[in-house]
C-alpha atoms as a PDB file:
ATOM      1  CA  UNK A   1       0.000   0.000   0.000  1.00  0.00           C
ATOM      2  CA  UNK A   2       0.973   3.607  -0.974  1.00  0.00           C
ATOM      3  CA  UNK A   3       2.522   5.227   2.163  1.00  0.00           C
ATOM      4  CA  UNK A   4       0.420   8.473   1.676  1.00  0.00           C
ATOM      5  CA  UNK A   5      -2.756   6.064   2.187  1.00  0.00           C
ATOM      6  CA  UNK A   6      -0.856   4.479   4.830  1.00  0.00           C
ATOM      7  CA  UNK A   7      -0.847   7.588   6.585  1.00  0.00           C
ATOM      8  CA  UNK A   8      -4.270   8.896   5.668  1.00  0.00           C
ATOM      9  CA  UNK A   9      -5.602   6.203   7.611  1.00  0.00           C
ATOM     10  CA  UNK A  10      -3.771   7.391  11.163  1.00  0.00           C
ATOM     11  CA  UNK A  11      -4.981  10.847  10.571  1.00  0.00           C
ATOM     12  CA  UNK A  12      -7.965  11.945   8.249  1.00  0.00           C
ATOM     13  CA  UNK A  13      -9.882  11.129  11.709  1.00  0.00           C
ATOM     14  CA  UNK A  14      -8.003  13.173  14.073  1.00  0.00           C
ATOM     15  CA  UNK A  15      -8.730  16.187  12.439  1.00  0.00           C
ATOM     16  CA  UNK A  16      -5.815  17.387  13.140  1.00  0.00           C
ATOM     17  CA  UNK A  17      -5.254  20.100   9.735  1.00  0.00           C
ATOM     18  CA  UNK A  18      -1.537  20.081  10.479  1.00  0.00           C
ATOM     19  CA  UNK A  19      -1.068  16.303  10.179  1.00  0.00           C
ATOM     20  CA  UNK A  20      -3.372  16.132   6.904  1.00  0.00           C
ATOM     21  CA  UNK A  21      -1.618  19.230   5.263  1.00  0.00           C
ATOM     22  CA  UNK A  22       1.484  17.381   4.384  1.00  0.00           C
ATOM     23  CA  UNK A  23      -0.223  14.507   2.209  1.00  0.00           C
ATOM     24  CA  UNK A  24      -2.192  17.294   0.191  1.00  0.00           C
ATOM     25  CA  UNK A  25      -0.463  18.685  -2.854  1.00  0.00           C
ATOM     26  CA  UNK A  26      -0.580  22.433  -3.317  1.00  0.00           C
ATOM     27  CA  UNK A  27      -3.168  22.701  -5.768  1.00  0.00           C
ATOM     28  CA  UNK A  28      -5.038  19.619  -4.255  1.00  0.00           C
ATOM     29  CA  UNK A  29      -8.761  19.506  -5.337  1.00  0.00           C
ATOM     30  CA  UNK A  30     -11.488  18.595  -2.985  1.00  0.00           C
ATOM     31  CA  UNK A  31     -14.811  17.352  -3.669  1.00  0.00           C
ATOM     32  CA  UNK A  32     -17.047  17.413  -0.752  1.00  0.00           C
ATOM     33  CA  UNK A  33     -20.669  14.850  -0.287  1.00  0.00           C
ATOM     34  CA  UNK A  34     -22.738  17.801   0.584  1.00  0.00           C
ATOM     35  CA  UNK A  35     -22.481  19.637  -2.105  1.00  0.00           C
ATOM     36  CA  UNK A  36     -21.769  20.259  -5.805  1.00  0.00           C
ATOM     37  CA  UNK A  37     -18.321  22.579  -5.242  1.00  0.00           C
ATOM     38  CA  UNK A  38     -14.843  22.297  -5.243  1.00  0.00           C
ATOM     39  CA  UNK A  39     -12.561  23.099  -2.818  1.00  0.00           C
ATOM     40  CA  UNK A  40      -8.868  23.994  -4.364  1.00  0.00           C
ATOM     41  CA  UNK A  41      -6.015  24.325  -2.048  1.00  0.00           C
ATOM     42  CA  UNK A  42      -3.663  22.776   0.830  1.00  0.00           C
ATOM     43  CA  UNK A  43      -4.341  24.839   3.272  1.00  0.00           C
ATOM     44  CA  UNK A  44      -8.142  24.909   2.680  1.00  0.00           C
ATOM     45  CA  UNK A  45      -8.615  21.574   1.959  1.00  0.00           C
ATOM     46  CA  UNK A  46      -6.952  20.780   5.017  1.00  0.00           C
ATOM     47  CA  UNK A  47      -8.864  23.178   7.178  1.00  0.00           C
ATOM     48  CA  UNK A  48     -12.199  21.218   5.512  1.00  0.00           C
ATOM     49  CA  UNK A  49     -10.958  17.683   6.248  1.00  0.00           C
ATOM     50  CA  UNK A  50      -9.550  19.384  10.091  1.00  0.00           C
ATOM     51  CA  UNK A  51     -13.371  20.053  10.744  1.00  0.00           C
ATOM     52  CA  UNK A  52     -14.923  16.737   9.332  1.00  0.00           C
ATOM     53  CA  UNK A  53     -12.884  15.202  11.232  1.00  0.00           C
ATOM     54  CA  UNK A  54     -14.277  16.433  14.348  1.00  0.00           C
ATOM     55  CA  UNK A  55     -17.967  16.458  13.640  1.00  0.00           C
ATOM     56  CA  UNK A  56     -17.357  12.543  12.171  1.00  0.00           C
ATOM     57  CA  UNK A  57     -17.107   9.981  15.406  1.00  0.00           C
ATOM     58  CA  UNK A  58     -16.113   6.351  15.595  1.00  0.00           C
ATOM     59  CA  UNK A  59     -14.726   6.691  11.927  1.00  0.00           C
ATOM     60  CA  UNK A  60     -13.243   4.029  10.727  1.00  0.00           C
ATOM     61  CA  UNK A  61     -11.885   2.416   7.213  1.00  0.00           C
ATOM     62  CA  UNK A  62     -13.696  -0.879   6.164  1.00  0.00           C
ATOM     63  CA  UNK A  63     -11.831  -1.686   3.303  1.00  0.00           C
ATOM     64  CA  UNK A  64      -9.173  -0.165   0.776  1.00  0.00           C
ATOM     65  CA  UNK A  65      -8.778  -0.697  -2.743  1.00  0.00           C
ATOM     66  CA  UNK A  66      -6.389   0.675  -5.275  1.00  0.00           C
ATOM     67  CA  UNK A  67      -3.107   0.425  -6.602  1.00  0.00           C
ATOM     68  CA  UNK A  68      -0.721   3.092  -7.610  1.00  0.00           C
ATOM     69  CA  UNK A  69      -2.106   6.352  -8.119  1.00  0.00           C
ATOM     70  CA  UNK A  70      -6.049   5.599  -7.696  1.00  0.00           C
ATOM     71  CA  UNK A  71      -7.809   4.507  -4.582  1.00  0.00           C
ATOM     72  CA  UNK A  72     -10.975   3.565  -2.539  1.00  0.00           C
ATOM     73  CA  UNK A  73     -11.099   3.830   1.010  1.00  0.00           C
ATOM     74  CA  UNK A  74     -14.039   2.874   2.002  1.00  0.00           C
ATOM     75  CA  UNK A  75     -15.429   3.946   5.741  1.00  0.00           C
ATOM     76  CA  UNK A  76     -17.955   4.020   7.936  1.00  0.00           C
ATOM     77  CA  UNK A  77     -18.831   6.831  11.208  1.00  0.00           C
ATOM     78  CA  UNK A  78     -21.254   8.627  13.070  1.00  0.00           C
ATOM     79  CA  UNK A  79     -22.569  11.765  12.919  1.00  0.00           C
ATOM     80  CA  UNK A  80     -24.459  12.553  16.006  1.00  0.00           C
ATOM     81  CA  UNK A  81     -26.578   9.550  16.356  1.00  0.00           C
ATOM     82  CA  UNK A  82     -26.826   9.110  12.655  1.00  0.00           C
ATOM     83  CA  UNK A  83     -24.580   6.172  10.911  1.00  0.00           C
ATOM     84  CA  UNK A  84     -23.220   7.169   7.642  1.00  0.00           C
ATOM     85  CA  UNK A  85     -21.134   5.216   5.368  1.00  0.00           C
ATOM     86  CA  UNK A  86     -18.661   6.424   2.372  1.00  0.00           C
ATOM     87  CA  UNK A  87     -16.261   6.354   0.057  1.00  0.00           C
ATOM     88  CA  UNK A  88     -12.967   8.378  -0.204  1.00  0.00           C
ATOM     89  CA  UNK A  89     -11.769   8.299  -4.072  1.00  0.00           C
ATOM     90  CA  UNK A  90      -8.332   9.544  -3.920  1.00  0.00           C
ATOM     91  CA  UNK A  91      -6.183  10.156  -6.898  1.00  0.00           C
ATOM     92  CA  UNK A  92      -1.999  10.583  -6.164  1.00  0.00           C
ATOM     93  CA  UNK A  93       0.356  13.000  -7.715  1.00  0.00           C
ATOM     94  CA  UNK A  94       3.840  12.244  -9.247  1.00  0.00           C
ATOM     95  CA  UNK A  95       5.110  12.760  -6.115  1.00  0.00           C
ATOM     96  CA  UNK A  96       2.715  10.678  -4.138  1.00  0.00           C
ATOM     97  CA  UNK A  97       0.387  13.497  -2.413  1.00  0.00           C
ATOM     98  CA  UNK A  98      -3.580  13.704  -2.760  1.00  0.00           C
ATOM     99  CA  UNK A  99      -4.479  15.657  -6.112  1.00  0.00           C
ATOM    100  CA  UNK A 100      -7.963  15.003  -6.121  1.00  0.00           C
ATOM    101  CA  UNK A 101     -10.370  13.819  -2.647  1.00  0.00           C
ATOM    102  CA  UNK A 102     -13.651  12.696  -3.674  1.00  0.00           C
ATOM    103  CA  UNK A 103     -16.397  11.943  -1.401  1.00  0.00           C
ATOM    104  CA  UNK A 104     -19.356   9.613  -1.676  1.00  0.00           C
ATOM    105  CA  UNK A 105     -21.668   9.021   1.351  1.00  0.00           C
ATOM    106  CA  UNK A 106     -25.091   7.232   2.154  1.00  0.00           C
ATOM    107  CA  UNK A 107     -27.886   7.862   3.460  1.00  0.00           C
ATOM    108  CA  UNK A 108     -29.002  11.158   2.444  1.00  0.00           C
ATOM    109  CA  UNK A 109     -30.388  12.038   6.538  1.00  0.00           C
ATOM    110  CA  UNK A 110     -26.894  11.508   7.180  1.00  0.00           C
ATOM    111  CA  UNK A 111     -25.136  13.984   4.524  1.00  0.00           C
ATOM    112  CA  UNK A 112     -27.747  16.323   5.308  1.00  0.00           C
ATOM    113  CA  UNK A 113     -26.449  16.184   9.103  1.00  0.00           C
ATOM    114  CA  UNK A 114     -23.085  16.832   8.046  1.00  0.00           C
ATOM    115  CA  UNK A 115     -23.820  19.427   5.781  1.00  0.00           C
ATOM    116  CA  UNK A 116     -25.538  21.463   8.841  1.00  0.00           C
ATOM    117  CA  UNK A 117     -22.761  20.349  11.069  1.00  0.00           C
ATOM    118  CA  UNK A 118     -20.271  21.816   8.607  1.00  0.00           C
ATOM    119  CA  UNK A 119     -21.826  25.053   8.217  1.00  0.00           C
ATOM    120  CA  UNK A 120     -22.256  25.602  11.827  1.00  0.00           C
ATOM    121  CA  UNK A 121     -18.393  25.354  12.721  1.00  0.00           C
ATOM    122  CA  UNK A 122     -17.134  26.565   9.212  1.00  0.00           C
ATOM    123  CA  UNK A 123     -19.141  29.685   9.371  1.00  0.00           C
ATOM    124  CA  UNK A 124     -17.880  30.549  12.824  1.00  0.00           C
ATOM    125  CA  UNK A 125     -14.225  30.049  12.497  1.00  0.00           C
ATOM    126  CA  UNK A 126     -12.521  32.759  11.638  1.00  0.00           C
ATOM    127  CA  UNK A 127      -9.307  30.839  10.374  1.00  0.00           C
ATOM    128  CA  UNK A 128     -11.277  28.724   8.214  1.00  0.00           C
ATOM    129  CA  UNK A 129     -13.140  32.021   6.402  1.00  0.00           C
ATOM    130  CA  UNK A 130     -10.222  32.864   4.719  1.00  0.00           C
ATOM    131  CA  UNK A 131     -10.330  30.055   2.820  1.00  0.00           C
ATOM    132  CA  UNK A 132     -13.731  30.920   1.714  1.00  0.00           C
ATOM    133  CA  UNK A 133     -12.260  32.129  -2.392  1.00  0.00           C
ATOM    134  CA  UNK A 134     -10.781  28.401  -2.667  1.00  0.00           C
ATOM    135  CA  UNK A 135     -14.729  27.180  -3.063  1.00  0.00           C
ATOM    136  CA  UNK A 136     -15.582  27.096  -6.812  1.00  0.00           C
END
Protein backbone atom coordinates (compact mmCIF):
# COMPACT_ATOMS: atom_id res chain seq x y z
CA UNK A 1 0.00 0.00 0.00
CA UNK A 2 0.97 3.61 -0.97
CA UNK A 3 2.52 5.23 2.16
CA UNK A 4 0.42 8.47 1.68
CA UNK A 5 -2.76 6.06 2.19
CA UNK A 6 -0.86 4.48 4.83
CA UNK A 7 -0.85 7.59 6.58
CA UNK A 8 -4.27 8.90 5.67
CA UNK A 9 -5.60 6.20 7.61
CA UNK A 10 -3.77 7.39 11.16
CA UNK A 11 -4.98 10.85 10.57
CA UNK A 12 -7.97 11.94 8.25
CA UNK A 13 -9.88 11.13 11.71
CA UNK A 14 -8.00 13.17 14.07
CA UNK A 15 -8.73 16.19 12.44
CA UNK A 16 -5.82 17.39 13.14
CA UNK A 17 -5.25 20.10 9.74
CA UNK A 18 -1.54 20.08 10.48
CA UNK A 19 -1.07 16.30 10.18
CA UNK A 20 -3.37 16.13 6.90
CA UNK A 21 -1.62 19.23 5.26
CA UNK A 22 1.48 17.38 4.38
CA UNK A 23 -0.22 14.51 2.21
CA UNK A 24 -2.19 17.29 0.19
CA UNK A 25 -0.46 18.68 -2.85
CA UNK A 26 -0.58 22.43 -3.32
CA UNK A 27 -3.17 22.70 -5.77
CA UNK A 28 -5.04 19.62 -4.26
CA UNK A 29 -8.76 19.51 -5.34
CA UNK A 30 -11.49 18.59 -2.98
CA UNK A 31 -14.81 17.35 -3.67
CA UNK A 32 -17.05 17.41 -0.75
CA UNK A 33 -20.67 14.85 -0.29
CA UNK A 34 -22.74 17.80 0.58
CA UNK A 35 -22.48 19.64 -2.11
CA UNK A 36 -21.77 20.26 -5.81
CA UNK A 37 -18.32 22.58 -5.24
CA UNK A 38 -14.84 22.30 -5.24
CA UNK A 39 -12.56 23.10 -2.82
CA UNK A 40 -8.87 23.99 -4.36
CA UNK A 41 -6.02 24.33 -2.05
CA UNK A 42 -3.66 22.78 0.83
CA UNK A 43 -4.34 24.84 3.27
CA UNK A 44 -8.14 24.91 2.68
CA UNK A 45 -8.62 21.57 1.96
CA UNK A 46 -6.95 20.78 5.02
CA UNK A 47 -8.86 23.18 7.18
CA UNK A 48 -12.20 21.22 5.51
CA UNK A 49 -10.96 17.68 6.25
CA UNK A 50 -9.55 19.38 10.09
CA UNK A 51 -13.37 20.05 10.74
CA UNK A 52 -14.92 16.74 9.33
CA UNK A 53 -12.88 15.20 11.23
CA UNK A 54 -14.28 16.43 14.35
CA UNK A 55 -17.97 16.46 13.64
CA UNK A 56 -17.36 12.54 12.17
CA UNK A 57 -17.11 9.98 15.41
CA UNK A 58 -16.11 6.35 15.59
CA UNK A 59 -14.73 6.69 11.93
CA UNK A 60 -13.24 4.03 10.73
CA UNK A 61 -11.88 2.42 7.21
CA UNK A 62 -13.70 -0.88 6.16
CA UNK A 63 -11.83 -1.69 3.30
CA UNK A 64 -9.17 -0.16 0.78
CA UNK A 65 -8.78 -0.70 -2.74
CA UNK A 66 -6.39 0.67 -5.28
CA UNK A 67 -3.11 0.43 -6.60
CA UNK A 68 -0.72 3.09 -7.61
CA UNK A 69 -2.11 6.35 -8.12
CA UNK A 70 -6.05 5.60 -7.70
CA UNK A 71 -7.81 4.51 -4.58
CA UNK A 72 -10.98 3.57 -2.54
CA UNK A 73 -11.10 3.83 1.01
CA UNK A 74 -14.04 2.87 2.00
CA UNK A 75 -15.43 3.95 5.74
CA UNK A 76 -17.95 4.02 7.94
CA UNK A 77 -18.83 6.83 11.21
CA UNK A 78 -21.25 8.63 13.07
CA UNK A 79 -22.57 11.77 12.92
CA UNK A 80 -24.46 12.55 16.01
CA UNK A 81 -26.58 9.55 16.36
CA UNK A 82 -26.83 9.11 12.65
CA UNK A 83 -24.58 6.17 10.91
CA UNK A 84 -23.22 7.17 7.64
CA UNK A 85 -21.13 5.22 5.37
CA UNK A 86 -18.66 6.42 2.37
CA UNK A 87 -16.26 6.35 0.06
CA UNK A 88 -12.97 8.38 -0.20
CA UNK A 89 -11.77 8.30 -4.07
CA UNK A 90 -8.33 9.54 -3.92
CA UNK A 91 -6.18 10.16 -6.90
CA UNK A 92 -2.00 10.58 -6.16
CA UNK A 93 0.36 13.00 -7.72
CA UNK A 94 3.84 12.24 -9.25
CA UNK A 95 5.11 12.76 -6.12
CA UNK A 96 2.71 10.68 -4.14
CA UNK A 97 0.39 13.50 -2.41
CA UNK A 98 -3.58 13.70 -2.76
CA UNK A 99 -4.48 15.66 -6.11
CA UNK A 100 -7.96 15.00 -6.12
CA UNK A 101 -10.37 13.82 -2.65
CA UNK A 102 -13.65 12.70 -3.67
CA UNK A 103 -16.40 11.94 -1.40
CA UNK A 104 -19.36 9.61 -1.68
CA UNK A 105 -21.67 9.02 1.35
CA UNK A 106 -25.09 7.23 2.15
CA UNK A 107 -27.89 7.86 3.46
CA UNK A 108 -29.00 11.16 2.44
CA UNK A 109 -30.39 12.04 6.54
CA UNK A 110 -26.89 11.51 7.18
CA UNK A 111 -25.14 13.98 4.52
CA UNK A 112 -27.75 16.32 5.31
CA UNK A 113 -26.45 16.18 9.10
CA UNK A 114 -23.08 16.83 8.05
CA UNK A 115 -23.82 19.43 5.78
CA UNK A 116 -25.54 21.46 8.84
CA UNK A 117 -22.76 20.35 11.07
CA UNK A 118 -20.27 21.82 8.61
CA UNK A 119 -21.83 25.05 8.22
CA UNK A 120 -22.26 25.60 11.83
CA UNK A 121 -18.39 25.35 12.72
CA UNK A 122 -17.13 26.56 9.21
CA UNK A 123 -19.14 29.68 9.37
CA UNK A 124 -17.88 30.55 12.82
CA UNK A 125 -14.22 30.05 12.50
CA UNK A 126 -12.52 32.76 11.64
CA UNK A 127 -9.31 30.84 10.37
CA UNK A 128 -11.28 28.72 8.21
CA UNK A 129 -13.14 32.02 6.40
CA UNK A 130 -10.22 32.86 4.72
CA UNK A 131 -10.33 30.05 2.82
CA UNK A 132 -13.73 30.92 1.71
CA UNK A 133 -12.26 32.13 -2.39
CA UNK A 134 -10.78 28.40 -2.67
CA UNK A 135 -14.73 27.18 -3.06
CA UNK A 136 -15.58 27.10 -6.81
Amino acid sequence: MHPTIITMQEVVAKGDETAIAPLLAEQVKFMPPTYYATWTGRDAVAAVLGHVGQVFSDFKYRRIMGDGKDWALEFQCKIGELDAAGVDLITLDDDGLIATFEVVMRPYKSIGALRDAMNKRVMSDPAFLKHKDALS
